[in-house]
PDB file of N, CA and C in Angstrom:
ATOM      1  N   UNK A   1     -13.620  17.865  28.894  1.00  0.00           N
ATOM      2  CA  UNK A   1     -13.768  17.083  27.680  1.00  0.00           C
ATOM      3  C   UNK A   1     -15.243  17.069  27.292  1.00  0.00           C
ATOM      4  N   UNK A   2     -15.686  17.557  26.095  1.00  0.00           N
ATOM      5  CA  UNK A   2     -16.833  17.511  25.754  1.00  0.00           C
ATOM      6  C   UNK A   2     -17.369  16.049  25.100  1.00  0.00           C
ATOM      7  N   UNK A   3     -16.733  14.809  25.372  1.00  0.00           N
ATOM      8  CA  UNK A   3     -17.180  13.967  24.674  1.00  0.00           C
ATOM      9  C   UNK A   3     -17.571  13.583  22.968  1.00  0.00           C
ATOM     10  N   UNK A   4     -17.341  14.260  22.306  1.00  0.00           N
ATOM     11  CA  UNK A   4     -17.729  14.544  21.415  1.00  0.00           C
ATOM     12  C   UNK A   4     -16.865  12.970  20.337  1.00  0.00           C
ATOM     13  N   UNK A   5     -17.371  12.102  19.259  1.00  0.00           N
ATOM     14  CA  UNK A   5     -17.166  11.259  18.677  1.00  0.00           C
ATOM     15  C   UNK A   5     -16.680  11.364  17.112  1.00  0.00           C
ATOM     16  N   UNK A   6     -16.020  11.421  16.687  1.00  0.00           N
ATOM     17  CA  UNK A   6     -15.180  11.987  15.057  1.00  0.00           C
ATOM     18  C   UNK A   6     -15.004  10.686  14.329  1.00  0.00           C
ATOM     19  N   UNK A   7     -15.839  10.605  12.945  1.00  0.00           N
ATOM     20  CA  UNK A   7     -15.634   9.253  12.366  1.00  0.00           C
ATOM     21  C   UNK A   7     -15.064   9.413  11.365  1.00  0.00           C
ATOM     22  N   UNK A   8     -14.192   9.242  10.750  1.00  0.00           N
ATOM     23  CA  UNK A   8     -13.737   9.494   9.526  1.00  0.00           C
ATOM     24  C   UNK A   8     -13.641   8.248   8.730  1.00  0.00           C
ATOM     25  N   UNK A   9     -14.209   8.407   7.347  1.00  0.00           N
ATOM     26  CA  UNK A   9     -14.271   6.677   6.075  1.00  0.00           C
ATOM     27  C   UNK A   9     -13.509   7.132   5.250  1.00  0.00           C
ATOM     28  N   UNK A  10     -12.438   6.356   4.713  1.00  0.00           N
ATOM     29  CA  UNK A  10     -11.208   7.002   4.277  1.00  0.00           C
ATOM     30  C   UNK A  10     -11.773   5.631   3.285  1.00  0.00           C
ATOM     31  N   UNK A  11     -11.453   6.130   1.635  1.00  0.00           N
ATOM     32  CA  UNK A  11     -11.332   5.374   0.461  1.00  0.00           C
ATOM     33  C   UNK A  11     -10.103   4.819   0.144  1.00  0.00           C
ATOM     34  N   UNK A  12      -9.635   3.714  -0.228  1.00  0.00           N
ATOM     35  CA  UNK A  12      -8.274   3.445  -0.831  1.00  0.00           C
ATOM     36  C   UNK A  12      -8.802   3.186  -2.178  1.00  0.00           C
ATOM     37  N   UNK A  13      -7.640   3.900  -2.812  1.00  0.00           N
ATOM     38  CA  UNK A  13      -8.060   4.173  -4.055  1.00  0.00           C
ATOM     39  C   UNK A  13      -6.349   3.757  -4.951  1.00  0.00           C
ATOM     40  N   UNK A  14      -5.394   3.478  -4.343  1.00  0.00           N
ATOM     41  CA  UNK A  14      -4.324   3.735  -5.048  1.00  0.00           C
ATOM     42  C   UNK A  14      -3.323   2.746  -3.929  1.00  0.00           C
ATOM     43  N   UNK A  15      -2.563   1.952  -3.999  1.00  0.00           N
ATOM     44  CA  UNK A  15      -1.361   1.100  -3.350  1.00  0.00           C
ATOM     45  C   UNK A  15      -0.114   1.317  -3.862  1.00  0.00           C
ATOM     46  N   UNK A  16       0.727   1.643  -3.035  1.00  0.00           N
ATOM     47  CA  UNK A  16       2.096   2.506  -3.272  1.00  0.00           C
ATOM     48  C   UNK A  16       3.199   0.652  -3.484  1.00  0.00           C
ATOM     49  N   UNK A  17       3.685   0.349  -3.507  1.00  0.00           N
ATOM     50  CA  UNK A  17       4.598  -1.006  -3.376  1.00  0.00           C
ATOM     51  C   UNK A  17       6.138  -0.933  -3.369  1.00  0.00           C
ATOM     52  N   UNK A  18       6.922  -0.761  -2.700  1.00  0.00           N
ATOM     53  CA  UNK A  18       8.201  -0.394  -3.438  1.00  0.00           C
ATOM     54  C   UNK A  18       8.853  -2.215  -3.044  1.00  0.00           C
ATOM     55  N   UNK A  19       9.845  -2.357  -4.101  1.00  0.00           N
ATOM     56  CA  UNK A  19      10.401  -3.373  -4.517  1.00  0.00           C
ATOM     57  C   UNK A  19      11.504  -3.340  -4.612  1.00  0.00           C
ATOM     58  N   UNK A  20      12.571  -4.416  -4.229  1.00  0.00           N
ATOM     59  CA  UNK A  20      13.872  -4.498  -5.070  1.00  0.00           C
ATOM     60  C   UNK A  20      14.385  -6.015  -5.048  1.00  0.00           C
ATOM     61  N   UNK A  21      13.449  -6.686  -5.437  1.00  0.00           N
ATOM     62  CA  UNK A  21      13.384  -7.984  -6.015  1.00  0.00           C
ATOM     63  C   UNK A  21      13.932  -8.806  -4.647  1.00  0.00           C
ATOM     64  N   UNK A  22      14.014  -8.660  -3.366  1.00  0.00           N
ATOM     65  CA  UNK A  22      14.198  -9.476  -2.476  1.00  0.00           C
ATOM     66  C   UNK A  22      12.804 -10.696  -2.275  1.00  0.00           C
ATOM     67  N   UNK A  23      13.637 -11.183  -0.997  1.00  0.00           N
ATOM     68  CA  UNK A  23      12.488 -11.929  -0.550  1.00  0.00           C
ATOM     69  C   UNK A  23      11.025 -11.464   0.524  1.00  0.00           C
ATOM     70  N   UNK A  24      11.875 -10.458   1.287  1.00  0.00           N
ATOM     71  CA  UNK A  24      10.905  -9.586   2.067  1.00  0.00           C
ATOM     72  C   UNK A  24       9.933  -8.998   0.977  1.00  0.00           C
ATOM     73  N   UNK A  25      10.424  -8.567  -0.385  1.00  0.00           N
ATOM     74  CA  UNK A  25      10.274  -7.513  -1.133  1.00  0.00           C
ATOM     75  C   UNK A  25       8.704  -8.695  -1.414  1.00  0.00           C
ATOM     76  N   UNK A  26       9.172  -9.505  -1.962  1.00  0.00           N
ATOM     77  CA  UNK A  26       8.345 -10.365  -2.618  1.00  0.00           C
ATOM     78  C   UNK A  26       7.009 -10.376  -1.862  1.00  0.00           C
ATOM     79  N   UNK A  27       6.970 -10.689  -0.234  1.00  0.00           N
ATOM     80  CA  UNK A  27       6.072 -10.887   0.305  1.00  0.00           C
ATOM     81  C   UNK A  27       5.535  -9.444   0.646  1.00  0.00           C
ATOM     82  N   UNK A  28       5.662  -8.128   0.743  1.00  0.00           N
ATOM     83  CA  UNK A  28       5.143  -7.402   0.367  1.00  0.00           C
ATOM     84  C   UNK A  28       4.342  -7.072  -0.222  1.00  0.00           C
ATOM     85  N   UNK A  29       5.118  -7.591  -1.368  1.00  0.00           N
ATOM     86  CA  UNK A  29       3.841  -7.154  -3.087  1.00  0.00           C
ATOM     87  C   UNK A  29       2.880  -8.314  -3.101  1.00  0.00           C
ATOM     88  N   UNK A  30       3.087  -9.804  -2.533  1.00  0.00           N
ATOM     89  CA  UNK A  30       1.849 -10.325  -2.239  1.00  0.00           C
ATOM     90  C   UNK A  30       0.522  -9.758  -1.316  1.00  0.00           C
ATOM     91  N   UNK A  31       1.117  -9.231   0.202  1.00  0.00           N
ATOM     92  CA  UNK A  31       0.030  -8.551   0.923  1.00  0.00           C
ATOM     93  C   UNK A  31      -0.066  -7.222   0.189  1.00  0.00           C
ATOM     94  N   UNK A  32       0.724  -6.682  -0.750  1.00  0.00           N
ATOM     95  CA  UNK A  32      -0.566  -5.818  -1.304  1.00  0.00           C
ATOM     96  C   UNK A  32      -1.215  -5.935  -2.101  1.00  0.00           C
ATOM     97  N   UNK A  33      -0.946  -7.033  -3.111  1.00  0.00           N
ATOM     98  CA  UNK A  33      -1.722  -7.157  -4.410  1.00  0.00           C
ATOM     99  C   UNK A  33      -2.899  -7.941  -3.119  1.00  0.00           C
ATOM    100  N   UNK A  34      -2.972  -8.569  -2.463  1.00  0.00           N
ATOM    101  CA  UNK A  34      -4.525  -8.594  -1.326  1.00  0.00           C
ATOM    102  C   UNK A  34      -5.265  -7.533  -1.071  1.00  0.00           C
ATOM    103  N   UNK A  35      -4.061  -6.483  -0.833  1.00  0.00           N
ATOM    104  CA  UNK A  35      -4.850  -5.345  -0.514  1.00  0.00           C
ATOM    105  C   UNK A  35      -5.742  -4.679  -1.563  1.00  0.00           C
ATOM    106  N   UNK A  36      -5.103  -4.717  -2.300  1.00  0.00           N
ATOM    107  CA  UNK A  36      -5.455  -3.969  -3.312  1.00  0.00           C
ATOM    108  C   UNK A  36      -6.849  -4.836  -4.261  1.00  0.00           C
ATOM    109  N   UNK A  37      -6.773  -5.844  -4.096  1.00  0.00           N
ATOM    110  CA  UNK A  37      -8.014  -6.962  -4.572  1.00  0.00           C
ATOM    111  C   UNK A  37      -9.420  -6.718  -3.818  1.00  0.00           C
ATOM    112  N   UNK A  38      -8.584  -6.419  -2.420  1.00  0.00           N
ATOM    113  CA  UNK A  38      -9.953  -6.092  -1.323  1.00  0.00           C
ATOM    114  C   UNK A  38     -10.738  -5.068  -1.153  1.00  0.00           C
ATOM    115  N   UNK A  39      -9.482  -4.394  -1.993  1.00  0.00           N
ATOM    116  CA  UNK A  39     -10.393  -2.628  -1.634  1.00  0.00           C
ATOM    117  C   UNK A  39     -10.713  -2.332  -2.999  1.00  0.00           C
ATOM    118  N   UNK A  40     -10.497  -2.846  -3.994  1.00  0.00           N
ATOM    119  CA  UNK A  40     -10.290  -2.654  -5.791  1.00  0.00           C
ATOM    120  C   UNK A  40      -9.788  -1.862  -5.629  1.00  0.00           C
ATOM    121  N   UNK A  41      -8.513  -1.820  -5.549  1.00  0.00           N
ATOM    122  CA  UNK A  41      -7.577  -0.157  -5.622  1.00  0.00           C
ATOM    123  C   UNK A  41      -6.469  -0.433  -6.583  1.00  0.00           C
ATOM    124  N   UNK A  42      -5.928   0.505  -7.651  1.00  0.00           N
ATOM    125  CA  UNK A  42      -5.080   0.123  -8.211  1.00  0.00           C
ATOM    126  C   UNK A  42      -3.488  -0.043  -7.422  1.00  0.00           C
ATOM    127  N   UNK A  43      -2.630  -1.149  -8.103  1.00  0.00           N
ATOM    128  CA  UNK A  43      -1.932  -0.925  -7.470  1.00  0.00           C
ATOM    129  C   UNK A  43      -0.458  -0.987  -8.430  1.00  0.00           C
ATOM    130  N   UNK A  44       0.289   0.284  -7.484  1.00  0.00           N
ATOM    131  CA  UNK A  44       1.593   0.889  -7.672  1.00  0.00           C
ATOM    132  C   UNK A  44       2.757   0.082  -7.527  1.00  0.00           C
ATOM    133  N   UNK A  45       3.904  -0.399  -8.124  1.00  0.00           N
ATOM    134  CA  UNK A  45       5.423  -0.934  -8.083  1.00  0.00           C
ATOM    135  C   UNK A  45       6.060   0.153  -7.971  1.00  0.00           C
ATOM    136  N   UNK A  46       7.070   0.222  -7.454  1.00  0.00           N
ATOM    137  CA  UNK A  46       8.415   1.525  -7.261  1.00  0.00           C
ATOM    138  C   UNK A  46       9.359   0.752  -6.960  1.00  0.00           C
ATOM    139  N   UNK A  47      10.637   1.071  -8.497  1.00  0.00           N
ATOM    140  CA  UNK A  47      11.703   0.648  -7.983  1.00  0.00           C
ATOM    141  C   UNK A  47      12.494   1.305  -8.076  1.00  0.00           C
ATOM    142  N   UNK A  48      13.983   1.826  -7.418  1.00  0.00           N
ATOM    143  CA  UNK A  48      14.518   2.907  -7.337  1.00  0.00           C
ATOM    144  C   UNK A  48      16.215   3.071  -7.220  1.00  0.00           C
ATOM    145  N   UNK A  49      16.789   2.967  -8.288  1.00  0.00           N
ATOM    146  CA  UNK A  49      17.852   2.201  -8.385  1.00  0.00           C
ATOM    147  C   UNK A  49      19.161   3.304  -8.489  1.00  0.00           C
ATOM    148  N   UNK A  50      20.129   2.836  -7.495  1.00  0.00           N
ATOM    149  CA  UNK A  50      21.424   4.070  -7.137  1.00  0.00           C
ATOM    150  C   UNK A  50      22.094   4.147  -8.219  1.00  0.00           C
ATOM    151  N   UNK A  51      22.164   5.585  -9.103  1.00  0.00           N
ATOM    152  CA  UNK A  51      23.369   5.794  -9.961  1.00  0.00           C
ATOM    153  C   UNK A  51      24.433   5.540  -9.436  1.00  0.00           C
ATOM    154  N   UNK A  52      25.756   5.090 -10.217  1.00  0.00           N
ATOM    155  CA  UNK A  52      26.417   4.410  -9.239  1.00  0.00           C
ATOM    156  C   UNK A  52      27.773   6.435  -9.595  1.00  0.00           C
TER     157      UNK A  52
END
């Protein structure tokens, strides 16, 4: 092993969210609209609904 140390700074730039109006759903899109406040990243809703 050469010891060697690898840093990588990764930007958030974009928050993905998917939704379907639950309650889990809900608290989701709260911790990301945080996320997304913290990092100024825009942020994404996806909702995705079964032809029946």
């Amino acid at each position: 092993m050469l010891g060697w140390k690898v840093s990588v700074a990764m930007e958030t730039r974009a928050i993905l969210c998917p939704v379907d109006f639950s309650s889990s759903s809900e608290l989701a899109l709260q911790f990301a609209s945080q996320l997304a406040q913290q990092f100024g990243a825009a942020l994404h809703l996806a909702y995705v609904e079964e032809s029946p």
